[in-house]
Protein backbone atom coordinates (compact mmCIF):
# COMPACT_ATOMS: atom_id res chain seq x y z
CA UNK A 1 192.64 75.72 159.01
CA UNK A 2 189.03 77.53 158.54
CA UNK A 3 187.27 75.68 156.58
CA UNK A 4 185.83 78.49 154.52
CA UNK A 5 189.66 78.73 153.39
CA UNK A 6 189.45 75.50 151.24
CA UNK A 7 186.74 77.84 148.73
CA UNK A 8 189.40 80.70 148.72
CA UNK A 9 192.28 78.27 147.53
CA UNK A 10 189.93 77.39 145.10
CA UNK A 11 189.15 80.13 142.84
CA UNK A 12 192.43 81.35 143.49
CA UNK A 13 193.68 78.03 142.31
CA UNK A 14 191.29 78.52 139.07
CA UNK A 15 192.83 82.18 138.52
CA UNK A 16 196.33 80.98 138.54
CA UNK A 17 195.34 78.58 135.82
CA UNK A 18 194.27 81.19 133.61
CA UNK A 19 196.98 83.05 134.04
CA UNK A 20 198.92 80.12 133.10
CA UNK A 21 196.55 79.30 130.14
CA UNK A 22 197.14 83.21 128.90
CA UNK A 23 201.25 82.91 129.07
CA UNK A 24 202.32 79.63 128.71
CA UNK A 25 202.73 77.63 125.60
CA UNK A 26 199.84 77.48 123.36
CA UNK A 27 200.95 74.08 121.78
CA UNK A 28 200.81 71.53 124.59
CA UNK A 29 197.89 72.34 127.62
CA UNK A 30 198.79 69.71 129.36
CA UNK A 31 200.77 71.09 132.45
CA UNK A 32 197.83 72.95 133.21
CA UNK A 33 196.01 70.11 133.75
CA UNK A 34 198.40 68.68 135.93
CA UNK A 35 198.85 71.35 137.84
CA UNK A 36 195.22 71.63 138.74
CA UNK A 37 194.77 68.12 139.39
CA UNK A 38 198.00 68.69 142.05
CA UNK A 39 196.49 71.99 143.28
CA UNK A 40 193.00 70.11 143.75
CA UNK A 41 194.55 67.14 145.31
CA UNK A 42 196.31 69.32 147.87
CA UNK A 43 193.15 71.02 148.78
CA UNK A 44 191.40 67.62 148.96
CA UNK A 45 194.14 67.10 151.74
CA UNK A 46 193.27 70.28 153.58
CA UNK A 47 189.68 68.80 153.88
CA UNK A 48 190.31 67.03 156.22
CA UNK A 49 192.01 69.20 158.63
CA UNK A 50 189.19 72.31 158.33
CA UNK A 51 187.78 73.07 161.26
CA UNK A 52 184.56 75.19 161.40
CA UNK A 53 183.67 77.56 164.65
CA UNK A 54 183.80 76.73 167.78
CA UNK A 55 180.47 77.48 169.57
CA UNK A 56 181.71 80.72 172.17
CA UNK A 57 184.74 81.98 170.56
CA UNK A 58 185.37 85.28 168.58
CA UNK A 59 185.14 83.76 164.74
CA UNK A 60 181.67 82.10 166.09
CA UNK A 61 180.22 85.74 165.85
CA UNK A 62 181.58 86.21 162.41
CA UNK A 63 178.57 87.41 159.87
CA UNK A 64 180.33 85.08 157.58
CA UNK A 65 178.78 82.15 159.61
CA UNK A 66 175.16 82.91 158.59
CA UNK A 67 175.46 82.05 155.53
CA UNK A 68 178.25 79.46 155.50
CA UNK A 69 178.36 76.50 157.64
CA UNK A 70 180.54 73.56 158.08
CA UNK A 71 179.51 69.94 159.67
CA UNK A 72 180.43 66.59 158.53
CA UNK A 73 178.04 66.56 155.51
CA UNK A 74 179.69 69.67 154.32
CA UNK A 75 183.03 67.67 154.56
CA UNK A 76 181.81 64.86 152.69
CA UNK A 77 180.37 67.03 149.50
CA UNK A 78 183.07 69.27 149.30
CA UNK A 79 185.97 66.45 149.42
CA UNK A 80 183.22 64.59 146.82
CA UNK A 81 183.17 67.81 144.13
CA UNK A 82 186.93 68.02 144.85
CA UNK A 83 187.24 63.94 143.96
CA UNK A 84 184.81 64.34 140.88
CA UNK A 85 186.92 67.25 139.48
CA UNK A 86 190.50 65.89 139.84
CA UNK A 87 188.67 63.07 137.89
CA UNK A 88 187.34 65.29 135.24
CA UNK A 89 190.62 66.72 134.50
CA UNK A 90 192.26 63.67 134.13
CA UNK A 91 189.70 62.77 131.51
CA UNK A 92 190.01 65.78 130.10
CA UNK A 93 193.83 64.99 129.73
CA UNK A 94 193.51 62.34 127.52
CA UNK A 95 190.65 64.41 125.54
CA UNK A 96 192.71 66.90 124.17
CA UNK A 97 193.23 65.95 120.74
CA UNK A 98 188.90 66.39 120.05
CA UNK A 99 188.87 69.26 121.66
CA UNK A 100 191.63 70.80 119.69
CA UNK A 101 190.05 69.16 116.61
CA UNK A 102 186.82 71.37 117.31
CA UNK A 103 187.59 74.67 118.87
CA UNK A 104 191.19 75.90 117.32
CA UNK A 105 193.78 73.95 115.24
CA UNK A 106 193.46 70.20 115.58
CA UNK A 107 197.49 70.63 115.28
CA UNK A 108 197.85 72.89 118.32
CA UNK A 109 195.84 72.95 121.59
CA UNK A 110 195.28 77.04 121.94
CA UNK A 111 191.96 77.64 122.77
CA UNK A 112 191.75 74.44 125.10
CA UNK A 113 193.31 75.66 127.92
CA UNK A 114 190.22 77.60 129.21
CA UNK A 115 189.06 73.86 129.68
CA UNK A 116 191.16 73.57 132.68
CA UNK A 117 190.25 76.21 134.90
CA UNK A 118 186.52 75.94 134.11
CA UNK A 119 185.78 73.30 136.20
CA UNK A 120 187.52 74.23 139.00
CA UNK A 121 185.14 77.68 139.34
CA UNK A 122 182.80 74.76 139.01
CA UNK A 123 184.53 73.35 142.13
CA UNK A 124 184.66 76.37 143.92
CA UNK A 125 180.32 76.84 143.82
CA UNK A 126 180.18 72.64 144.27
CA UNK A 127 181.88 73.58 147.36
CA UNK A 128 179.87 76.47 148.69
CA UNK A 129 176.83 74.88 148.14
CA UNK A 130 178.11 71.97 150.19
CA UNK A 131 178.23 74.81 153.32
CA UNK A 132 174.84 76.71 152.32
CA UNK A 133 172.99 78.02 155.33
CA UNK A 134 171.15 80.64 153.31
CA UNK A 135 168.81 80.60 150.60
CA UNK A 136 170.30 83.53 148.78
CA UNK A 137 174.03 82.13 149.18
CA UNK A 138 173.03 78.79 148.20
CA UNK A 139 171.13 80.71 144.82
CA UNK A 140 174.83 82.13 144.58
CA UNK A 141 176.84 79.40 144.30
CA UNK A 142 174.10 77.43 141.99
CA UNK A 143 174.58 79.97 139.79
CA UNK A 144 178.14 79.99 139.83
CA UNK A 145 177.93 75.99 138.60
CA UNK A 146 175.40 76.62 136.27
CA UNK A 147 177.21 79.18 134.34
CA UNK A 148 180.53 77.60 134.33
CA UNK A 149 178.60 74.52 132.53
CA UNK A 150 177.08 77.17 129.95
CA UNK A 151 180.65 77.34 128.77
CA UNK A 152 181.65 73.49 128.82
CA UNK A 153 178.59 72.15 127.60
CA UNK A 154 178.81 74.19 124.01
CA UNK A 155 182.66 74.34 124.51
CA UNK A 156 183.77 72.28 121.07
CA UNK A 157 181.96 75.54 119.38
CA UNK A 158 182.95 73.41 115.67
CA UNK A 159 181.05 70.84 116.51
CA UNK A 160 177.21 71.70 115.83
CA UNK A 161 176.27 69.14 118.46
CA UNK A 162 178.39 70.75 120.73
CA UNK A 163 176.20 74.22 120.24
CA UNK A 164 172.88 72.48 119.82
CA UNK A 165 173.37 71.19 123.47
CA UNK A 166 174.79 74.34 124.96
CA UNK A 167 172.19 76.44 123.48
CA UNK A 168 169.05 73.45 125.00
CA UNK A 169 171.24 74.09 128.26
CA UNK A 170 170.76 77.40 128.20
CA UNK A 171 167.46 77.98 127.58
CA UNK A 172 166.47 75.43 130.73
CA UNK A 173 168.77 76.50 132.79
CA UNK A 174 167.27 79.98 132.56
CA UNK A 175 163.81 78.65 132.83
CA UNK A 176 165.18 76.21 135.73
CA UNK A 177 166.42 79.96 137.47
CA UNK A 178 163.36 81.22 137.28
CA UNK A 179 161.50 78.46 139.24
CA UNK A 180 164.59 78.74 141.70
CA UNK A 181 164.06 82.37 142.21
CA UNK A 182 160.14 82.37 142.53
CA UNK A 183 159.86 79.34 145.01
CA UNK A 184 162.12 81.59 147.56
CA UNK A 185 160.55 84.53 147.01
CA UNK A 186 157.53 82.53 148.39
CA UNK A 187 159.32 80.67 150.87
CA UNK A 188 160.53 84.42 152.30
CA UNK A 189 156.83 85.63 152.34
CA UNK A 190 155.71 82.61 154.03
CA UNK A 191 158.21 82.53 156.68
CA UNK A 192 159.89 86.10 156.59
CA UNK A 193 163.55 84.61 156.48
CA UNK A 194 165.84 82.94 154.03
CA UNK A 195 168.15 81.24 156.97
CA UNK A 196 167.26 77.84 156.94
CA UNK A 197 168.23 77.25 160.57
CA UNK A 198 165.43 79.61 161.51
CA UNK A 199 162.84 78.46 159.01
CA UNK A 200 163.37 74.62 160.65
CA UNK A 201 162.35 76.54 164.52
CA UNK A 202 159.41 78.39 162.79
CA UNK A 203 157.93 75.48 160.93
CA UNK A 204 155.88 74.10 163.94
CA UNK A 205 154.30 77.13 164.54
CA UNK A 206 153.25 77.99 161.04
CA UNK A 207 149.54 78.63 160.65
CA UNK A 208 149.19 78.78 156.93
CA UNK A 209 151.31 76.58 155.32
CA UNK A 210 149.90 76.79 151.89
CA UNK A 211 152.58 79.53 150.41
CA UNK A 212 155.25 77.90 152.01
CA UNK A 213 154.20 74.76 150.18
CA UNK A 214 153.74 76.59 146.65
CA UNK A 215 157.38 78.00 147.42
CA UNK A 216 158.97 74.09 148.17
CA UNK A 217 156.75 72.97 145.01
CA UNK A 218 158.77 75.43 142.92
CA UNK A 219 162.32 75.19 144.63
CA UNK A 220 161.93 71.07 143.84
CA UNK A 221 160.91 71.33 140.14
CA UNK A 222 164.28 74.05 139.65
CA UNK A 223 166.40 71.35 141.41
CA UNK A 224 165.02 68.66 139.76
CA UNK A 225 166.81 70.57 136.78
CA UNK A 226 169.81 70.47 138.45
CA UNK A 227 169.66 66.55 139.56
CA UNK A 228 167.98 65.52 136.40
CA UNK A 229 165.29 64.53 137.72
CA UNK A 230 161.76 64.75 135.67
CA UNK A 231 159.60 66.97 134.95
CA UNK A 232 162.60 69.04 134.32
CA UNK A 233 164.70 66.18 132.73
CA UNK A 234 164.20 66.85 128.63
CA UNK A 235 167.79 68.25 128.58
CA UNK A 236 169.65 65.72 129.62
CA UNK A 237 169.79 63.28 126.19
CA UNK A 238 170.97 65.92 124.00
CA UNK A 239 173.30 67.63 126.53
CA UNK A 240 174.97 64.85 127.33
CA UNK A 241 175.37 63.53 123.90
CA UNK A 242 176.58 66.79 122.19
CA UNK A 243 179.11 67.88 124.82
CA UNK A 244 182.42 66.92 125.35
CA UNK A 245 182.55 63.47 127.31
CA UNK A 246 184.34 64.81 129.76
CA UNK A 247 182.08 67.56 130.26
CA UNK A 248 179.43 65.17 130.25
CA UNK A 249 180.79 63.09 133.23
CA UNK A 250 181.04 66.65 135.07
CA UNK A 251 177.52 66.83 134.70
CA UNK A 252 176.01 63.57 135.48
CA UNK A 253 177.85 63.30 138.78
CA UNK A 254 179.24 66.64 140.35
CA UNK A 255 176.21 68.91 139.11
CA UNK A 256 174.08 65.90 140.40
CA UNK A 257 175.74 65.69 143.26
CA UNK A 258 175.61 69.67 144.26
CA UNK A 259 171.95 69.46 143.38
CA UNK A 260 171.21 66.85 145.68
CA UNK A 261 172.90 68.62 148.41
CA UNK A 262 171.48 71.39 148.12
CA UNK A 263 167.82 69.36 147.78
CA UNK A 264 169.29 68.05 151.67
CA UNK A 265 169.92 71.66 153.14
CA UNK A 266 165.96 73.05 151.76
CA UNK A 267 164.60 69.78 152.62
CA UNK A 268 165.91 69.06 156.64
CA UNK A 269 163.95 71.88 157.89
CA UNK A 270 160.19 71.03 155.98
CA UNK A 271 161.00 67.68 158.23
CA UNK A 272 161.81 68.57 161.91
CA UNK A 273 158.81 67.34 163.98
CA UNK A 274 155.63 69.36 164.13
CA UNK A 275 156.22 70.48 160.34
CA UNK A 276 152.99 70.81 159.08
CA UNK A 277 154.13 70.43 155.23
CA UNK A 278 156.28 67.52 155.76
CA UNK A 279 153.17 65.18 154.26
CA UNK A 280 153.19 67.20 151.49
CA UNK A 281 156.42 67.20 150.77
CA UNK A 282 156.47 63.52 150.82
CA UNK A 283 153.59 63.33 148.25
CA UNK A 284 155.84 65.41 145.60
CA UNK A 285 159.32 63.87 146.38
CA UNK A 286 157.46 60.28 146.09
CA UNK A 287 155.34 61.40 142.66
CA UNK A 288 159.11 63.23 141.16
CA UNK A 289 160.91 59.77 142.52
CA UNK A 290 158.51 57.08 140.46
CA UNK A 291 157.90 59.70 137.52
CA UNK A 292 161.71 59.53 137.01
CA UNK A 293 162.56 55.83 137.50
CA UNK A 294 159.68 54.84 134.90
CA UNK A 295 161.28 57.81 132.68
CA UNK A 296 164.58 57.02 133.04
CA UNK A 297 164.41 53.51 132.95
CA UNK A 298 162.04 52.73 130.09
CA UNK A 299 163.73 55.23 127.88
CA UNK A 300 167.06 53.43 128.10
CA UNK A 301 165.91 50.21 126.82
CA UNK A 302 165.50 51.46 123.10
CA UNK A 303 168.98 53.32 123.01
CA UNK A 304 171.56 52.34 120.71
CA UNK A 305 174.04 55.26 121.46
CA UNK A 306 175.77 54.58 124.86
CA UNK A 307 176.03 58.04 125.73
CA UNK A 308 172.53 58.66 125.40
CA UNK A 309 172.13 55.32 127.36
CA UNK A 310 174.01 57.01 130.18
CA UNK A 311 171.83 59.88 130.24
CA UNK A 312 168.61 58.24 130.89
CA UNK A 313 170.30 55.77 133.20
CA UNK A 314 171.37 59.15 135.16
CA UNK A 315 167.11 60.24 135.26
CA UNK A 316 166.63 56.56 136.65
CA UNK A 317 169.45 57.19 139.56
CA UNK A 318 168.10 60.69 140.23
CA UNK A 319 164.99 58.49 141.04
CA UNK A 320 166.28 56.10 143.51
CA UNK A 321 167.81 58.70 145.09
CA UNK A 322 164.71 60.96 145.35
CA UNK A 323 162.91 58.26 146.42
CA UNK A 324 165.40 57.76 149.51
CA UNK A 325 164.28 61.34 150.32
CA UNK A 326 160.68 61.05 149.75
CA UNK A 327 161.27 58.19 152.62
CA UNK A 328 162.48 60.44 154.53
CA UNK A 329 164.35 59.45 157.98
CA UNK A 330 166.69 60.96 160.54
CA UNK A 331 170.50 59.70 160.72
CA UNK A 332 171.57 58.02 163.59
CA UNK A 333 174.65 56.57 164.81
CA UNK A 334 173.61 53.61 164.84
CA UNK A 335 171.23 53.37 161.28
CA UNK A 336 171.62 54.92 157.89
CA UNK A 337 169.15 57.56 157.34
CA UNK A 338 167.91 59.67 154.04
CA UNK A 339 170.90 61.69 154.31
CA UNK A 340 173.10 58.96 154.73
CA UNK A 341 171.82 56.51 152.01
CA UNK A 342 171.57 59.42 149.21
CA UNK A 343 175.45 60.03 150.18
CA UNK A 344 176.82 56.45 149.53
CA UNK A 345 174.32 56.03 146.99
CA UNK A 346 176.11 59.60 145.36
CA UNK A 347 179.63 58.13 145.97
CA UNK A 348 179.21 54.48 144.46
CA UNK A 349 177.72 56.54 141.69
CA UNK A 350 180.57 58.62 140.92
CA UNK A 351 183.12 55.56 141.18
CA UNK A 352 181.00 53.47 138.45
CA UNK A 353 180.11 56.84 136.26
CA UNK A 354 183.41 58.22 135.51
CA UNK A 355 184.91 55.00 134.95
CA UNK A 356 182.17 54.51 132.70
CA UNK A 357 183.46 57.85 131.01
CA UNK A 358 186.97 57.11 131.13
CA UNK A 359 185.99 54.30 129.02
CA UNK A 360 183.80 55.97 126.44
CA UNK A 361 186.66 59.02 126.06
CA UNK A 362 188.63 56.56 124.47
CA UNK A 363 186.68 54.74 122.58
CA UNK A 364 184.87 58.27 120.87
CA UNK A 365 188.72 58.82 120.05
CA UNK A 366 189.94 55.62 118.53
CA UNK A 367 186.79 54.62 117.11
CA UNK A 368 185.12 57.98 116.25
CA UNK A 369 181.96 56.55 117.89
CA UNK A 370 179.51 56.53 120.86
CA UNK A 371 177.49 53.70 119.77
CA UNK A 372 177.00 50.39 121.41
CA UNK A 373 178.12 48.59 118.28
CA UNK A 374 182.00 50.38 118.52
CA UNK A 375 182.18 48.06 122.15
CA UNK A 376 181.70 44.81 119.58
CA UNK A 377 184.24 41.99 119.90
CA UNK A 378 186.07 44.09 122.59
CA UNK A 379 186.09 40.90 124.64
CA UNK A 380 188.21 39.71 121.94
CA UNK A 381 190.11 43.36 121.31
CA UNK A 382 190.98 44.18 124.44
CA UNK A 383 189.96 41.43 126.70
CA UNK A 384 191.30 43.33 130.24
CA UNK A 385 189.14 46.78 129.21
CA UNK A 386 186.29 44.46 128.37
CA UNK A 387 186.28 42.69 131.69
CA UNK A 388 186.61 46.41 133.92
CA UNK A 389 183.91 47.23 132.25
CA UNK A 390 181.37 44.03 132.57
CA UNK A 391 182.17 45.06 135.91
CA UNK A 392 181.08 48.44 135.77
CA UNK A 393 178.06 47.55 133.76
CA UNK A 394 177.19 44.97 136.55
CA UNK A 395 177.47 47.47 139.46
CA UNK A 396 175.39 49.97 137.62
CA UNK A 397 172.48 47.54 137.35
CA UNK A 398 172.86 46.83 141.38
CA UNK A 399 174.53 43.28 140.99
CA UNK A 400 175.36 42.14 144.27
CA UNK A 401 178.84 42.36 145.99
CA UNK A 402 179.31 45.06 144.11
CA UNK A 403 179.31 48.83 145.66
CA UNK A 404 176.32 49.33 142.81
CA UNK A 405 173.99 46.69 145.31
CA UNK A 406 174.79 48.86 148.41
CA UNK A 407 173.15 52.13 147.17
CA UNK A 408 170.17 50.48 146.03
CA UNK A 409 169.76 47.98 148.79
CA UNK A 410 169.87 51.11 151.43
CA UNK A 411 167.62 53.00 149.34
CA UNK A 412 164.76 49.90 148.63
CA UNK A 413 165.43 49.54 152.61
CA UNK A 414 164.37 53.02 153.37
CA UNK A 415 161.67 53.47 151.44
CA UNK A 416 160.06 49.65 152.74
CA UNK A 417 160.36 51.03 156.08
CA UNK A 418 158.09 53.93 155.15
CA UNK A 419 156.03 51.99 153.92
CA UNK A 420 156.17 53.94 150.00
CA UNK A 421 154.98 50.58 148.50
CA UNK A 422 153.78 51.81 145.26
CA UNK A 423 157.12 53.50 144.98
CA UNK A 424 158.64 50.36 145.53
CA UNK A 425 156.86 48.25 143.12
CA UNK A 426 157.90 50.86 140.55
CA UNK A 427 161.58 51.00 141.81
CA UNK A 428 161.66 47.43 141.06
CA UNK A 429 160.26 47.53 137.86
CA UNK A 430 163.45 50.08 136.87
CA UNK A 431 165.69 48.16 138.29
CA UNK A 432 164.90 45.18 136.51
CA UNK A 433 164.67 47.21 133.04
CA UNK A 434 168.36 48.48 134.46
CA UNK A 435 169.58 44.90 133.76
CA UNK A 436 168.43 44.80 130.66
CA UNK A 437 169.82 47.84 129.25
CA UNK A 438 173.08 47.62 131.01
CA UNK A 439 173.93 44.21 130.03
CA UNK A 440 173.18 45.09 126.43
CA UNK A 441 176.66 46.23 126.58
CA UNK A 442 177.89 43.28 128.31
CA UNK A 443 176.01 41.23 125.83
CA UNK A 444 177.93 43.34 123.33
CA UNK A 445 181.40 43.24 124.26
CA UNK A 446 181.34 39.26 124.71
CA UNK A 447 179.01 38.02 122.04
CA UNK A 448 178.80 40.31 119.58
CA UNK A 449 181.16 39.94 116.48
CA UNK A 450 184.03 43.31 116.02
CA UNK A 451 184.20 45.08 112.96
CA UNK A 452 187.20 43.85 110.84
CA UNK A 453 188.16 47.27 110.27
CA UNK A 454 187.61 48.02 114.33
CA UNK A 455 190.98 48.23 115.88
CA UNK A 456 191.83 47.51 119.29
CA UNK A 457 191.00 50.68 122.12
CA UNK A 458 193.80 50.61 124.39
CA UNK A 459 193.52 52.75 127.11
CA UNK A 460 196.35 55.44 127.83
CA UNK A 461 198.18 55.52 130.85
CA UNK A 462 196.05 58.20 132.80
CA UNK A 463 192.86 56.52 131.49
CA UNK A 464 194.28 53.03 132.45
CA UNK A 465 195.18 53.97 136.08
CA UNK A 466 192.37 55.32 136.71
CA UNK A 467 189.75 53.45 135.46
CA UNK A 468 191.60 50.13 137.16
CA UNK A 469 191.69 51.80 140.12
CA UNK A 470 187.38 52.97 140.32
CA UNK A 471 186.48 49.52 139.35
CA UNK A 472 188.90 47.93 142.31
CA UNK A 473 187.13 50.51 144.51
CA UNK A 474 183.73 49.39 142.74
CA UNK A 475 184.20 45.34 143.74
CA UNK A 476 185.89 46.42 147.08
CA UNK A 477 182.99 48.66 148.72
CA UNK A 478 180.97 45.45 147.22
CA UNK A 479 182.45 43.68 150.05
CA UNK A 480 183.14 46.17 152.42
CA UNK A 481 180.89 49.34 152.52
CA UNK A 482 182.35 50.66 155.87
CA UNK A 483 184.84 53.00 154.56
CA UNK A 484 182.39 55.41 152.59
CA UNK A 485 179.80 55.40 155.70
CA UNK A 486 182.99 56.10 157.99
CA UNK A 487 183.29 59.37 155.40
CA UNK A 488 179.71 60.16 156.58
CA UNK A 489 180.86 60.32 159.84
């Protein structure tokens, strides 16, 4: 099957679900939420069948293929937005009852199915940016992403939280578009193309590589938006606490995660050999990496909320995984490059995040709260829950023999090899702060004393599954990293 098929099924996957939203009952949304967790899942299956052109033959000549391309990284991304969604939904699922409670009639679910189909559009530009070949096609399917979080972020539209953070989104995003559109207007007067095959071959032979420089600076700090990474990273508390949790979990790994990609396409060619900017580039990638990781990290330890606590854990990740790039180094077959390590480090990240979310989901419905004190006594509550997530909590901080230790080790490895050692000191610094604030839970859940008035969170069956399932997937990749690295390819 083309591959360029799997974006197609898509969005005409996502239409189908509004049509079903706009005819179907109005008191129970939850077939449509099955339906495109089903739909998603077969795509996800199609994945891995797609085949791209074959250099010589007729589709090869396609215009299509200037824009669109379709290699084993592409794979990876688009079956990882496909993963993260089908995840979402099933969060969102089990979410219905506060999002009916602040859009429509908390004793009907009209108005909620809209949440459905969102994130599969979502999906769709996830997916396309996964493929970009093309500056303006990869500003196209940002965009596409961007918007369809405008909606989701300020979707519970009763809850002034809700609107606060959809209105901060907003505002940045815009700004973040701006940068975006500026840095490739340079890049396009400093290299006369937006193909970013041909701007790798003419990098060599650039004389003046000052614009093109100016244009990278400004592409970096608009996808630094996108990643969370700072100086573009004031968002990211607020957003994530005022929008709906599953929403939130959409954010902190698939929008991450198309960022990042996209960061991989515009960086690979300011690093083929010869490039006279590739220093440069270094310089800022290394400055955004420690900037973020002393940001991130330092910011968490004073948190009480655990949402909040997630979002400046997410600014410390975007900074070990910048920093992998700022050490930049070619994949091999035989040795885990850049690419390679930001990848895993991306997929052990989505595992421990959305189980993290699954989590929190149920306990901001049974408890009404997204403080650290509602996880009190749960040891004692709900002593299975509590142990998933000491596990969780332990891979996040990079304890070893879990998948957690991989992405770290592979990034500290990388950037030792280049020899980034004040980078490194400063890496260390946030990862040790990273035990600190993620035990606090830990610390919680088995020491502190629950709330006589705190009932038991039990997990429903969705919820259950799935989070048993990412934390066996969390202590198994511990052991045995091979399977996400065979993904790679």
């Amino acid at each position: 099957m083309p591959a360029y098929y799997l974006e197609a099924l898509t969005v005409v996957l996502g239409l189908a679900l509004l049509m079903f939203e706009a005819f179907g009952p109005a008191h129970n949304k939850r077939p449509i939420g099955m339906f495109a967790v089903f739909g998603l899942c077969l795509i996800l299956t199609f994945n891995f069948f797609a085949v791209g052109p074959k250099e010589g033959s007729a589709m090869a000549d396609w215009p299509l293929w200037n824009f669109y391309q379709f290699d084993s990284l592409a794979r990876f991304y688009k079956g990882f937005a496909l993963v993260c969604t089908i995840l979402v939904l099933l969060m969102a699922m089990d979410f219905r009852s506060i999002l009916s409670r602040f859009t429509e009639n908390p004793e009907s679910e009209d108005g909620t199915g809209e949440f459905f189909a969102l994130p599969v559009f979502a999906c769709a530009g996830m997916m396309w940016m996964a493929s970009a070949k093309d500056l303006i096609g990869a500003f196209v399917a940002l965009e596409l992403v961007t918007i369809t979080f405008y909606v989701l972020v300020g979707y519970m539209r009763r809850n002034v939280g809700s609107l606060e953070a959809g209105v901060k989104y907003l505002i940045l995003g815009a700004l973040s578009t701006g940068f975006l559109v500026y840095g490739i207007a340079w890049i396009y007067g400093a290299t006369g193309t937006m193909n970013l095959d041909q701007i790798g071959e003419m990098m060599p032979t650039l004389e003046n590589p000052n614009a093109l420089l100016f244009g990278i600076a400004l592409v970096l700090v608009a996808l630094g938006f996108k990643v969370g990474a700072v100086p573009m990273q004031m968002w990211i508390p607020d957003v994530y606490q005022g929008a709906p949790t599953p929403t939130t979990a959409f954010l902190s790994v698939g929008s991450k995660a198309a960022g990042f990609i996209l960061t991989i396409r515009v960086l690979q060619p300011m690093f083929v050999e010869g490039s006279p900017v590739a220093t440069s580039v270094t310089v800022i990638l290394g400055i955004m990496a420690a900037a973020s990781l002393l940001v991130g990290n330092l910011a968490a330890l004073a948190q009480s909320n655990f949402k909040r606590l997630l979002a400046y854990s997410s600014i410390a990740h975007a900074g070990f995984i910048i920093l992998a790039l700022a050490a930049w180094k070619s994949d091999t077959s035989d040795e885990l490059g850049s690419i390679g390590a930001v990848s895993f480090y991306l997929a052990t990240y989505l595992l421990m995040t959305l189980a993290s979310f699954f989590v929190l989901a149920q306990v901001r419905i049974q408890t009404d709260s997204e403080e650290i004190d509602s996880f009190n006594g749960l040891g004692r509550r709900n002593p299975t829950l509590a142990l998933l997530m000491t596990v969780i909590m332990a891979a996040m901080a990079g304890v070893p023999l879990t998948a957690g230790f991989w992405g770290k080790f592979f990034v500290f490895s990388l950037a030792v090899e280049a020899g980034l050692w004040w980078a490194v000191g400063i890496a260390f610094i946030g990862a040790a702060a990273g035990f600190y604030y993620y035990f606090k839970l830990i610390r919680s859940m088995w020491w502190n004393e629950p709330d006589r008035d705190t009932a038991s969170v039990v997990l429903p069956q969705i919820s259950r599954i799935s989070v048993m399932t990412l934390t066996a997937l969390v202590v198994v990749l511990g052991f045995w990293p091979q399977p996400i690295l065979w993904l790679l390819g």
